[in-house]
Structures are given as structure tokens and as C-alpha cells.
N, C-alpha and C. Protein backbone atom coordinates (compact mmCIF):
# COMPACT_ATOMS: atom_id res chain seq x y z
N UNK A 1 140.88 100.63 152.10
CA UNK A 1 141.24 99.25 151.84
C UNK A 1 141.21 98.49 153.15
N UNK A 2 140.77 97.53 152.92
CA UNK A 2 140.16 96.77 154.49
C UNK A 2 141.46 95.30 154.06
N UNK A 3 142.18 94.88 155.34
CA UNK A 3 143.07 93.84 155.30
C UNK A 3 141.87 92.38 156.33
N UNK A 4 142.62 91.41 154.89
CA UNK A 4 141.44 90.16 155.95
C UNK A 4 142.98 89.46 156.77
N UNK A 5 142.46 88.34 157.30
CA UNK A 5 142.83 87.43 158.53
C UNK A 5 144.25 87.12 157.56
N UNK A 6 144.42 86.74 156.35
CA UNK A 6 145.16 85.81 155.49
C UNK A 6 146.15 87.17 154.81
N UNK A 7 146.15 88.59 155.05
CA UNK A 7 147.16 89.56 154.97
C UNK A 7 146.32 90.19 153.65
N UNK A 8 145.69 89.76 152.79
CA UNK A 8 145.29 90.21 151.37
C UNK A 8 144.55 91.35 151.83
N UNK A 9 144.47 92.26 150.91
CA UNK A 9 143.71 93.62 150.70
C UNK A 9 142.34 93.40 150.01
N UNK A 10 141.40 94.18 150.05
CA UNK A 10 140.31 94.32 149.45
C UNK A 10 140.06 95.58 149.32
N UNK A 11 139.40 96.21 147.89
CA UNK A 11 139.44 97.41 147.80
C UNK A 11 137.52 97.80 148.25
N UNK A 12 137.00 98.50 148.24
CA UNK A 12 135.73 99.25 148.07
C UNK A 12 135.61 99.23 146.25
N UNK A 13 134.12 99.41 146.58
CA UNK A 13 133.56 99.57 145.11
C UNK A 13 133.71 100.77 144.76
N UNK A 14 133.90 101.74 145.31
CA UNK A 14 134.52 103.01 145.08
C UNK A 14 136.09 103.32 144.58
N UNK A 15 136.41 102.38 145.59
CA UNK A 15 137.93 102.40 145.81
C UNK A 15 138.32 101.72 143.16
N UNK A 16 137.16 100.83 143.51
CA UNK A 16 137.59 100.21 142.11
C UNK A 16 137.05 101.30 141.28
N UNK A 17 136.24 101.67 141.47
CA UNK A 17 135.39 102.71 140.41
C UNK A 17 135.82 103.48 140.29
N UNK A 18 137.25 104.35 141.11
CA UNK A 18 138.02 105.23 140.80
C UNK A 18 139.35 105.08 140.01
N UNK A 19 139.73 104.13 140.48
CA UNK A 19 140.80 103.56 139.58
C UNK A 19 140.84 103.67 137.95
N UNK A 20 139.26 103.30 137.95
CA UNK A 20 139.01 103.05 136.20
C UNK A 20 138.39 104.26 135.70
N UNK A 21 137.98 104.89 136.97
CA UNK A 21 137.31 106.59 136.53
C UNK A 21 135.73 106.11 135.99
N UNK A 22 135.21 105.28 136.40
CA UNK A 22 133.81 105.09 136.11
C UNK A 22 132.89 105.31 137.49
N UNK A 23 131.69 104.93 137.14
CA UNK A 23 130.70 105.32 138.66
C UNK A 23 131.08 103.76 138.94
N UNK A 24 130.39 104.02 140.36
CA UNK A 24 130.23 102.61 141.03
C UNK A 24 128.90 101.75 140.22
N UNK A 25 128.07 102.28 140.15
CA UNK A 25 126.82 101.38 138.79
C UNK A 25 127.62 100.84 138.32
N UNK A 26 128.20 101.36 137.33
CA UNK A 26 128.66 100.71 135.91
C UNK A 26 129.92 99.22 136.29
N UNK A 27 130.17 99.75 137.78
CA UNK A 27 131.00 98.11 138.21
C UNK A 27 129.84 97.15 138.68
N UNK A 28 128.67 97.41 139.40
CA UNK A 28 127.90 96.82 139.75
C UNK A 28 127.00 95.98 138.69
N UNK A 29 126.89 97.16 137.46
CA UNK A 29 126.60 96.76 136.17
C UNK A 29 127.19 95.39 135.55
N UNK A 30 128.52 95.34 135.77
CA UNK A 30 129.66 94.61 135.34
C UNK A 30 129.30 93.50 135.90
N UNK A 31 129.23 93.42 137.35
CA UNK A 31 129.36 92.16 138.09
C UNK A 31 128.34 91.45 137.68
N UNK A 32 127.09 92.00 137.37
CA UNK A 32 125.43 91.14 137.03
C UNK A 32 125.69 90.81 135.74
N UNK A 33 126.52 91.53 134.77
CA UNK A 33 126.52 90.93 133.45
C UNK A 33 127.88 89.73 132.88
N UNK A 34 129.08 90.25 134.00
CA UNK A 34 130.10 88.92 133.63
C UNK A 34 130.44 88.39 134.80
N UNK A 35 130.22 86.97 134.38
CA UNK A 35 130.14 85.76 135.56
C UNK A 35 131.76 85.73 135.89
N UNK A 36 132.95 86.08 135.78
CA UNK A 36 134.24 86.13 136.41
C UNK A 36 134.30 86.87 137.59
N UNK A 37 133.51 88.09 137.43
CA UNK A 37 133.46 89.37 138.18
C UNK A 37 132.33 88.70 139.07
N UNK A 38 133.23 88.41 140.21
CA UNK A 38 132.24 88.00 141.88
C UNK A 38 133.04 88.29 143.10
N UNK A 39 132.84 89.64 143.19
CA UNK A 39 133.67 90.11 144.81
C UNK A 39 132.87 89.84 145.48
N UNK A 40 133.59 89.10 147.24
CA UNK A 40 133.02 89.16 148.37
C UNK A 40 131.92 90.05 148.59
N UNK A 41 131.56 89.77 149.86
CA UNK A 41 130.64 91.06 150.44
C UNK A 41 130.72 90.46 152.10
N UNK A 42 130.49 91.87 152.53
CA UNK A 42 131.27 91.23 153.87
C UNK A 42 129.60 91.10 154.59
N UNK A 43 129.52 91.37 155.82
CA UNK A 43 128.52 91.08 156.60
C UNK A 43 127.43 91.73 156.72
N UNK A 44 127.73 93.53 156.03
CA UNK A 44 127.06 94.22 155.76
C UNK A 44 126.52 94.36 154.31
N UNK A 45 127.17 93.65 153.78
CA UNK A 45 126.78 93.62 152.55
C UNK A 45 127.37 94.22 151.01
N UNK A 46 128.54 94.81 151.88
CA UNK A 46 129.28 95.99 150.70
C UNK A 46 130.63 95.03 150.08
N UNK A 47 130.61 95.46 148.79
CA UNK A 47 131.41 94.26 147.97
C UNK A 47 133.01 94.89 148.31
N UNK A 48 133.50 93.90 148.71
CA UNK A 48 135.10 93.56 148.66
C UNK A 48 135.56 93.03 147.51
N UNK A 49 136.80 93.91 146.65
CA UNK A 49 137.35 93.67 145.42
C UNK A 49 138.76 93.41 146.16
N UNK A 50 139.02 91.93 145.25
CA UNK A 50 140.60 91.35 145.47
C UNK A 50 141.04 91.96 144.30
N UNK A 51 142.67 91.71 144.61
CA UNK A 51 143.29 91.98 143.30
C UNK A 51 143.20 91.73 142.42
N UNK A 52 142.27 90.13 142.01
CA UNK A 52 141.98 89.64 141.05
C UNK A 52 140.99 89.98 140.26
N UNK A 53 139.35 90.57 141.65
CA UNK A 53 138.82 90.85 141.33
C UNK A 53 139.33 92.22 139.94
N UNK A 54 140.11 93.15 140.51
CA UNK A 54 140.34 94.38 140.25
C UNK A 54 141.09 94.09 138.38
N UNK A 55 141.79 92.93 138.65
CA UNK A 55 142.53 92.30 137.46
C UNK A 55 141.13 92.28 136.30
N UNK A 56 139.83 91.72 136.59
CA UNK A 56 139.02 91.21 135.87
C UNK A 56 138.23 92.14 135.34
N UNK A 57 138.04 93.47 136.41
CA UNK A 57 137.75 94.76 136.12
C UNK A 57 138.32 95.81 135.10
N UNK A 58 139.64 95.70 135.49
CA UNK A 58 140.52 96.00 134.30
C UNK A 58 140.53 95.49 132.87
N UNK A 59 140.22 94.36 132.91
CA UNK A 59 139.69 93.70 131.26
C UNK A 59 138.74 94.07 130.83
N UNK A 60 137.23 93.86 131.71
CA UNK A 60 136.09 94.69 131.12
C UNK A 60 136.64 95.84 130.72
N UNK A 61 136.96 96.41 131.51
CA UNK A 61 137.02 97.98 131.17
C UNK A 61 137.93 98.40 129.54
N UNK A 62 139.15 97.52 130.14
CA UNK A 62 139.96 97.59 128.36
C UNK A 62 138.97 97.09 127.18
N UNK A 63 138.27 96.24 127.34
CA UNK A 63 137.67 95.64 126.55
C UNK A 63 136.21 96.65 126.05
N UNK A 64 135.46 97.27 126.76
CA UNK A 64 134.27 97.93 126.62
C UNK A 64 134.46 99.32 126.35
N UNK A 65 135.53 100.03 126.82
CA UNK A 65 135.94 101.50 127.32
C UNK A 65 136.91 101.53 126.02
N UNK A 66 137.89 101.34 126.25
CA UNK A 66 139.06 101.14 125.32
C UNK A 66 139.09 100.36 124.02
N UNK A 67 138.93 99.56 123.90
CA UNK A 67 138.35 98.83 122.21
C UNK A 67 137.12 98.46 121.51
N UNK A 68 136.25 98.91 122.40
CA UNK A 68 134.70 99.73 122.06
C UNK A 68 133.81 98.56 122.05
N UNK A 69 133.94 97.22 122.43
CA UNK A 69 133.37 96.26 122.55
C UNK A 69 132.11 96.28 123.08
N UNK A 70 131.02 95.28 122.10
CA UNK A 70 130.11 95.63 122.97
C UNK A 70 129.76 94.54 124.07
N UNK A 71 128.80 94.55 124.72
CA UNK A 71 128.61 93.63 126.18
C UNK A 71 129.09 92.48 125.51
N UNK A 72 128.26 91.95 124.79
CA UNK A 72 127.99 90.82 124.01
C UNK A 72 129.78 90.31 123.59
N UNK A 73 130.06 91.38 123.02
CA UNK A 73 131.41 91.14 122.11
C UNK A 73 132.86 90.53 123.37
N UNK A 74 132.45 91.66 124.48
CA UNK A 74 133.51 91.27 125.50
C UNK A 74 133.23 90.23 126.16
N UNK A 75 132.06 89.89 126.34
CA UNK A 75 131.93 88.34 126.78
C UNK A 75 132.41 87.85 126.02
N UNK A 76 132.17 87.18 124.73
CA UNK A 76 132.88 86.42 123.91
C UNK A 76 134.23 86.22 123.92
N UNK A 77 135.28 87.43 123.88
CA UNK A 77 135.73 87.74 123.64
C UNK A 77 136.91 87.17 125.28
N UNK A 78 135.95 87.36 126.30
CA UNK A 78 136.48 86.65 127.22
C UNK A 78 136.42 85.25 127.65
N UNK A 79 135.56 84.66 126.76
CA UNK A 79 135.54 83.29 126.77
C UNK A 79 136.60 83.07 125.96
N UNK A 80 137.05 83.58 124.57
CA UNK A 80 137.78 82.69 123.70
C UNK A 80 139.30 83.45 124.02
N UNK A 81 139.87 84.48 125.00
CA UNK A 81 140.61 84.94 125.09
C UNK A 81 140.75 85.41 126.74
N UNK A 82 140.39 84.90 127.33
CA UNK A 82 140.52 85.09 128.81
C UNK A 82 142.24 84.94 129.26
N UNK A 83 142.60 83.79 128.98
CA UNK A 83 143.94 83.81 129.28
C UNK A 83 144.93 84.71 128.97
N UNK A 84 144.68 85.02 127.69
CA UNK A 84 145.80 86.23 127.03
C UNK A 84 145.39 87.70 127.57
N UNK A 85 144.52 87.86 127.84
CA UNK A 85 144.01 88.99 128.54
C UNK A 85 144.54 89.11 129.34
N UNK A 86 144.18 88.16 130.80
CA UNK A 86 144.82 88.16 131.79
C UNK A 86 146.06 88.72 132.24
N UNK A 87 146.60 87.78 131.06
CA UNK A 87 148.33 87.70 131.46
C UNK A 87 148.93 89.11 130.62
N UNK A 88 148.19 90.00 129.85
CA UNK A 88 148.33 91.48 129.17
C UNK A 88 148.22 91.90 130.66
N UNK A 89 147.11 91.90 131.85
CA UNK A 89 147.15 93.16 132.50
C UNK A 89 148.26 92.61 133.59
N UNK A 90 148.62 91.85 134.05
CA UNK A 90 149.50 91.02 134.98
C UNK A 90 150.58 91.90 134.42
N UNK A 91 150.85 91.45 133.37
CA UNK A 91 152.17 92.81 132.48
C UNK A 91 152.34 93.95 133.02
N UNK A 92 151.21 94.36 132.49
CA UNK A 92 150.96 95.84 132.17
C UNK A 92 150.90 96.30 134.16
N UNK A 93 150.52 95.58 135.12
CA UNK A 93 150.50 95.49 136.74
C UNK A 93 152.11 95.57 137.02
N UNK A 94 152.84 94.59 136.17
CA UNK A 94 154.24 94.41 137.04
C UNK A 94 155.06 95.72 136.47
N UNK A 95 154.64 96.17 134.89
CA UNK A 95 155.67 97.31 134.43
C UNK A 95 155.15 98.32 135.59
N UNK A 96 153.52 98.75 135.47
CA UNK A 96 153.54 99.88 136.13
C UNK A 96 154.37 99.64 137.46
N UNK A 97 154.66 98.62 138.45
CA UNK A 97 155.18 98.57 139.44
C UNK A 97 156.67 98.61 139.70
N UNK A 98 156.96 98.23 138.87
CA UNK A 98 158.55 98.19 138.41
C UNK A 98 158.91 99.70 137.95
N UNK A 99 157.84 100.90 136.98
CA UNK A 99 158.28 102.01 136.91
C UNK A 99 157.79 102.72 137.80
N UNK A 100 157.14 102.84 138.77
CA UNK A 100 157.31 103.44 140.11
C UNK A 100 158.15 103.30 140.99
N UNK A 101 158.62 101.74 140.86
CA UNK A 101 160.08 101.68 142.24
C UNK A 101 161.32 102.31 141.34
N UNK A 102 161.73 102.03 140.24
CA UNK A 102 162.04 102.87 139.32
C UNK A 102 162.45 104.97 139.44
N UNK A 103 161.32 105.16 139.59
CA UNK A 103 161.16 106.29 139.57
C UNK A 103 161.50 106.89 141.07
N UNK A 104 161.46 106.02 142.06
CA UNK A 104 161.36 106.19 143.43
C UNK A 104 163.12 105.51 143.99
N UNK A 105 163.33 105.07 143.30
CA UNK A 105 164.98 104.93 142.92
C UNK A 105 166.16 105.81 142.64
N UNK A 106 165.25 106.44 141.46
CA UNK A 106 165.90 107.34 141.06
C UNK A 106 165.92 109.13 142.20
N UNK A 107 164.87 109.16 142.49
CA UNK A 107 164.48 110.03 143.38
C UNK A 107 165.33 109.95 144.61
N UNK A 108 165.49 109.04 145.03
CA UNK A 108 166.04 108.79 146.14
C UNK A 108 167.84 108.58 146.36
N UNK A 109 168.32 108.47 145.05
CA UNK A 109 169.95 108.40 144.21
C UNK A 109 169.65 110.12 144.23
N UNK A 110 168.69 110.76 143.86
CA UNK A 110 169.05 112.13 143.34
C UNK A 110 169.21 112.84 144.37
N UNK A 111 168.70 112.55 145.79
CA UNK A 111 168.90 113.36 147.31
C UNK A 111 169.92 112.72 148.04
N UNK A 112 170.36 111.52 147.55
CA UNK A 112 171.91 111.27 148.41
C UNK A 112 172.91 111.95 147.45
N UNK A 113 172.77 112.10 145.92
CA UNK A 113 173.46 112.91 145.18
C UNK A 113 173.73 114.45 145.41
N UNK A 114 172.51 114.91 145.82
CA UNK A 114 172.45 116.05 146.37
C UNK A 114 172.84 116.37 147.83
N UNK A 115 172.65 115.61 148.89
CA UNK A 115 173.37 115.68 150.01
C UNK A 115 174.87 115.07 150.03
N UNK A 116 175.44 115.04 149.34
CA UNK A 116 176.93 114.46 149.11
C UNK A 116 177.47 115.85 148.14
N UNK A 117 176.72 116.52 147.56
CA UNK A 117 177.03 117.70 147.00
C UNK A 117 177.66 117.52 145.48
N UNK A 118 177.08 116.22 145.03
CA UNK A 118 177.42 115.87 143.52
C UNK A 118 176.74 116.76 142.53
């Protein structure tokens, strides 16, 4: 993950293609077929994914992978439903983040519990 001037992260096309467990094609695929999906590219030429980008990735993917949509269908589908989408993975971003600090909470109550000899 490469940090720019303004503090934000950018992932690799790898870095995204693992996340979703697909090849890197099939994101590159993505980007030529839906006009939302436009990561940077830096000087060399290799695409930088923002979080947003990664947000928009995550929809294709729910949308094509997960509810079997076809190209055609998830375009549509992101024209007449882009917003509600969105704001599903924004959700689904803050629970997972909330049950990791969560979990890392609890972990961390369970070794002062344990060094206090509770």
C-alpha cells in the first residue's frame, strides 16, 4: 500500500484482486467495462485503488460473483441503484470494522483479566 502527499492509501491491483479472491484481469476487466471504476496510475503506469475505488469493486463483485448478474444486468443495475449499493458496502465496511476493534477489545480485557489473575 503506497501513502500519497494528502495521508490517503492506495492499494495495488493485486493488493484489490486479493481481497475479492479474483485475478488481477478480471479487475482490469472491470475497469474497461464500468465507467465508476477509474483508479489512478502513477508515473509508471500501475493502477492505484482508493478506498472508493475498492468500495466500487466490491459492488461489481457482489453484483456479478454473488447475485449472478450479468455484465449488462450490473450495469443497469448500477445506474438505477448505485446509491443503495453504495451505502450497503459503507455498512457492511463500518460493521466489519467495528467487529474487529470489537474482537481486539475483547482480547485485550481477556490478558489484563488474566494478568490480574481473574
Amino acid at each position: 500500500m503506497e501513502e500519497n502527499k494528502s495521508g490517503k492509501y492506495y492499494y495495488s491491483i493485486g493488493e484489490v484482486a486479493d481481497m475479492f479472491g479474483v485475478n488481477t484481469s478480471m479487475i482490469r476487466y472491470w475497469e474497461n467495462e464500468f465507467d465508476v471504476l477509474r483508479p489512478r496510475k502513477n508515473k509508471k503506469g500501475n493502477r492505484l485503488f482508493t478506498e472508493r475505488d475498492v468500495r466500487y469493486v466490491h459492488i461489481i463483485y457482489h453484483l456479478t460473483k454473488e447475485k449472478g448478474y450479468t455484465l449488462a444486468g450490473a450495469k443497469m443495475a448500477l445506474k438505477e441503484k448505485f446509491s443503495e449499493y453504495e451505502e450497503r458496502v459503507i455498512l457492511l465496511e463500518t460493521l466489519g470494522k467495528t467487529r474487529k476493534f470489537l474482537a481486539e477489545l475483547d482480547q485485550s480485557l481477556a490478558k489484563v483479566s488474566a494478568q490480574h489473575g481473574h
